[in-house]
N, C-alpha and C. Protein backbone atom coordinates (compact mmCIF):
# COMPACT_ATOMS: atom_id res chain seq x y z
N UNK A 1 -32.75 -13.06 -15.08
CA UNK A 1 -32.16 -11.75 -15.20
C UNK A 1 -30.89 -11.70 -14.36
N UNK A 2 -29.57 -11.24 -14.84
CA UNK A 2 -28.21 -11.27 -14.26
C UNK A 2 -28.52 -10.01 -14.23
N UNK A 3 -27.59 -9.44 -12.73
CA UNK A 3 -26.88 -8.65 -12.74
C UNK A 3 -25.50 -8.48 -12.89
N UNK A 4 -24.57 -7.03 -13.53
CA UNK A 4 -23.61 -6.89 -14.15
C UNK A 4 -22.98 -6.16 -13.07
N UNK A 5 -21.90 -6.06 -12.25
CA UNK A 5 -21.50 -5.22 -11.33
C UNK A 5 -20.60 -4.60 -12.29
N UNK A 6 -20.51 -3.42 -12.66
CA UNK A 6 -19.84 -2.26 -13.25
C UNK A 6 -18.84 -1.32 -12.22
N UNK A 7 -17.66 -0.41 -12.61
CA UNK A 7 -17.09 0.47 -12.21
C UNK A 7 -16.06 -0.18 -10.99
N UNK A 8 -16.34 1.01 -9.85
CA UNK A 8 -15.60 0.72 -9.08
C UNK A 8 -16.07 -0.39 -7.84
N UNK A 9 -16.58 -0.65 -7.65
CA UNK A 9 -17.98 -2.25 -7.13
C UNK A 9 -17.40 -3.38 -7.76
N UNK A 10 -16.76 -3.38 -9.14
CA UNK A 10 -16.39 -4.95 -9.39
C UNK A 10 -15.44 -5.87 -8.70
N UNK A 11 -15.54 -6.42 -8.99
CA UNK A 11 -14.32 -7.66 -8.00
C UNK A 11 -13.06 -7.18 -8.50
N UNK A 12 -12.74 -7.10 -10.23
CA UNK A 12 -11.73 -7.37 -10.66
C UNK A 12 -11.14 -5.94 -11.08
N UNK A 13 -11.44 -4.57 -10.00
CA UNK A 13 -11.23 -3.55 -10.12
C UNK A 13 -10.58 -3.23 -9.41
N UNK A 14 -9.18 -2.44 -10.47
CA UNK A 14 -7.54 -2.38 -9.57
C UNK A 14 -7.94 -1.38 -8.77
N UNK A 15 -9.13 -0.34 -8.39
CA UNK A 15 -9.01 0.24 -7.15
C UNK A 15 -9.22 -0.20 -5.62
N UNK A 16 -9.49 -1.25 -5.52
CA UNK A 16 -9.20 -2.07 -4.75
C UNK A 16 -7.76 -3.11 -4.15
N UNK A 17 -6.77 -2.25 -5.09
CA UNK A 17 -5.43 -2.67 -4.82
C UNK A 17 -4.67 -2.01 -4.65
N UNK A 18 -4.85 -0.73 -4.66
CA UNK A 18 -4.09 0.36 -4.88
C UNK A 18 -3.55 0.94 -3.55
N UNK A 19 -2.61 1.41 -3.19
CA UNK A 19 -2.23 2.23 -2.76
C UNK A 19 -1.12 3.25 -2.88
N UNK A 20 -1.16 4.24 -1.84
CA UNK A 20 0.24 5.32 -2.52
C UNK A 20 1.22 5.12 -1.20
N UNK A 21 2.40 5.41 -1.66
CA UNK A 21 3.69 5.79 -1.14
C UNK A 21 3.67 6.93 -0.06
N UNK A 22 3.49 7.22 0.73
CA UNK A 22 3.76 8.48 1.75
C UNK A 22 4.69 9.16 1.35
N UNK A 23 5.57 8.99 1.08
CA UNK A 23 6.70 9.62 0.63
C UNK A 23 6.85 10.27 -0.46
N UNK A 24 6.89 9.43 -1.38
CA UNK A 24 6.84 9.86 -2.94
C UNK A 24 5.82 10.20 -3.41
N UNK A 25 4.88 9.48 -3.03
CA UNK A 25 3.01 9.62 -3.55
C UNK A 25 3.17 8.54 -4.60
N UNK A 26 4.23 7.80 -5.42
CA UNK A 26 3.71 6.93 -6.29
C UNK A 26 2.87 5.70 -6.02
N UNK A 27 2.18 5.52 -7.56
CA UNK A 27 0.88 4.64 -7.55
C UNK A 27 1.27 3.06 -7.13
N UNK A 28 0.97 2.46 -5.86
CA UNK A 28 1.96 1.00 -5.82
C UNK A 28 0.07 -0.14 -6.39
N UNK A 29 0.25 -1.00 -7.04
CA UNK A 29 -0.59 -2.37 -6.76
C UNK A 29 0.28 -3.10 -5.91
N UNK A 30 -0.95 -3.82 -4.75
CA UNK A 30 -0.34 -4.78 -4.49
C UNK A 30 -1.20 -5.70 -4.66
N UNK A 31 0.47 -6.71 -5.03
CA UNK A 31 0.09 -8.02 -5.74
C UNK A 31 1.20 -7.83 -6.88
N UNK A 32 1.78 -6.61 -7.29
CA UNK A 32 2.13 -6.47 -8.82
C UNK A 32 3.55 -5.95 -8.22
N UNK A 33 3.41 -4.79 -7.67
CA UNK A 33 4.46 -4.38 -6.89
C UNK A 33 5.39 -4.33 -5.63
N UNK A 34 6.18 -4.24 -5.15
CA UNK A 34 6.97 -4.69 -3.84
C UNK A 34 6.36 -3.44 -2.86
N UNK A 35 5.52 -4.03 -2.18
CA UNK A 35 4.81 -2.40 -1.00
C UNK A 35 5.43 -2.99 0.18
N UNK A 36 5.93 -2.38 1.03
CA UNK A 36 6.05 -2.38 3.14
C UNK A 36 4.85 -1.67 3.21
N UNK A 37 4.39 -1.86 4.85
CA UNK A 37 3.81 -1.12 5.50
C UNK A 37 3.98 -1.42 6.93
N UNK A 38 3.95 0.05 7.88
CA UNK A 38 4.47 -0.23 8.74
C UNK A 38 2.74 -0.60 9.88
N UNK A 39 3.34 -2.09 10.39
CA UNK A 39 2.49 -2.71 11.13
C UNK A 39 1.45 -1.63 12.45
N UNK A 40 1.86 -1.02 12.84
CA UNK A 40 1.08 -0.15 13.94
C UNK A 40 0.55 1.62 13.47
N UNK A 41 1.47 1.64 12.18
CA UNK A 41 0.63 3.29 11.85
C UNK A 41 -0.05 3.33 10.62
N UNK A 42 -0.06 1.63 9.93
CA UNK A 42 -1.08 1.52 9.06
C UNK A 42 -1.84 2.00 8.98
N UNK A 43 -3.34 2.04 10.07
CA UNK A 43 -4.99 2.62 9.87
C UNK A 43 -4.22 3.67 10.12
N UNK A 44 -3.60 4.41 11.28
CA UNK A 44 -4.01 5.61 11.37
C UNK A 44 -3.15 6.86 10.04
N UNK A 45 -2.41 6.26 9.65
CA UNK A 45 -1.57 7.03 8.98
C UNK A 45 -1.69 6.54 7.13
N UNK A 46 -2.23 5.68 7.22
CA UNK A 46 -2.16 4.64 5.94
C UNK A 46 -0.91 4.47 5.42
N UNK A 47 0.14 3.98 5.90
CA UNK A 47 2.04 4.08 5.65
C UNK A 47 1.75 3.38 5.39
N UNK A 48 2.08 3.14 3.60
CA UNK A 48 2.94 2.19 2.58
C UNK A 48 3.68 2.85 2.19
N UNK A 49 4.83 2.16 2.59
CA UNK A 49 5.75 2.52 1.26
C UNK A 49 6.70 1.50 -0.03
N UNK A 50 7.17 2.26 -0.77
CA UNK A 50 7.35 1.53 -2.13
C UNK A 50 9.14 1.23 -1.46
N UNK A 51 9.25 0.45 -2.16
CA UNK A 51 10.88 -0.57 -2.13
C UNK A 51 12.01 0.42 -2.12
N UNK A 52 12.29 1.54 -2.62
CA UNK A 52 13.09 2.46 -3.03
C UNK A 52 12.97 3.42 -1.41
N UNK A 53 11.90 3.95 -0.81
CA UNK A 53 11.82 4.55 0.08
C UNK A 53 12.03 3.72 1.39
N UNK A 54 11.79 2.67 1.65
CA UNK A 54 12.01 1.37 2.30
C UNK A 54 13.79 1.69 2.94
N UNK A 55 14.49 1.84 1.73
CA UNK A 55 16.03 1.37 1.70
C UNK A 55 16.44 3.08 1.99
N UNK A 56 16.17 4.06 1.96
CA UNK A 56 16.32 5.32 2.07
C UNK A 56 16.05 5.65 3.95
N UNK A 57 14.82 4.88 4.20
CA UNK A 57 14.63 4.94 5.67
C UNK A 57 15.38 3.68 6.53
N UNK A 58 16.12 2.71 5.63
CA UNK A 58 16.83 1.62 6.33
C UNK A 58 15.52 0.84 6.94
N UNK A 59 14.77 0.84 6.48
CA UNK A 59 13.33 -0.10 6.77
C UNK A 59 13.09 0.16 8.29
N UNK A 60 12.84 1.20 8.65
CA UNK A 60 12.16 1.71 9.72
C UNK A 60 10.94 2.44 9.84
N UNK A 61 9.76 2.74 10.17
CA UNK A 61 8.71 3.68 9.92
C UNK A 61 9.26 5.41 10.21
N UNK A 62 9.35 6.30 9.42
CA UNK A 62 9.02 7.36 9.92
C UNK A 62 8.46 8.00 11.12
N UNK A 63 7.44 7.43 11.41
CA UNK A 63 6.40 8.12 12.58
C UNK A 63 7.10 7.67 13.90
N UNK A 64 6.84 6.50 13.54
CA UNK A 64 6.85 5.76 15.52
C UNK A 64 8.43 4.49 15.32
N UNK A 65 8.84 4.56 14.28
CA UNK A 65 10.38 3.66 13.99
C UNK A 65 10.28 2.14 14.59
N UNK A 66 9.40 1.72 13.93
CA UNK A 66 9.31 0.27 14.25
C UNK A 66 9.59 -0.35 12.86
N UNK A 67 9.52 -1.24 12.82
CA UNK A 67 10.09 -2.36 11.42
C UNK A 67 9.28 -2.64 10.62
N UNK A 68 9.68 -1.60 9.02
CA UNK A 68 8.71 -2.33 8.34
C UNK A 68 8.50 -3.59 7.23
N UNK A 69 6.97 -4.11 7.21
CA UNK A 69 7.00 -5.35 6.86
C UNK A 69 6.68 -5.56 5.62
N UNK A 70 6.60 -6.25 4.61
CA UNK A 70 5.64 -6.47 3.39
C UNK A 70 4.60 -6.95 3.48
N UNK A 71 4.08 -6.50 2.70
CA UNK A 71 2.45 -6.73 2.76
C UNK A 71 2.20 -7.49 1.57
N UNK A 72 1.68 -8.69 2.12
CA UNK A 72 1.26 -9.98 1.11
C UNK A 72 0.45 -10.26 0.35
């Protein structure tokens, strides 16, 4: 007897890739799309942002203005 892992539990389920933009709110994958995030207000703030907002802030964080990085 197999089990079938369904929904959001599967391996190959894009909610597990997802994140949003602080800024804009748009939907980024990563892996698919170009995301930063800034290294120290990650957990507490969850800062990603998308490529377009990146170049608008001159790649600095909002919060605490440290450098942000891509996320691999």
């Amino acid at each position: 007897m197999s089990i079938r892992i369904k929904g959001s539990n599967a391996y190959g389920h894009v909610g597990w890739f997802e994140v949003y933009c602080r800024i804009c709110n748009r939907k980024l994958k990563i892996g698919t799309d170009i995301v930063y995030k800034c290294p120290k207000c990650e957990k507490k703030y969850k800062a990603y942002f998308c490529e377009a907002d990146k170049r608008t802030l001159k790649g600095k964080c909002p919060y605490c203005g440290s450098e942000l990085v891509p996320v691999l």
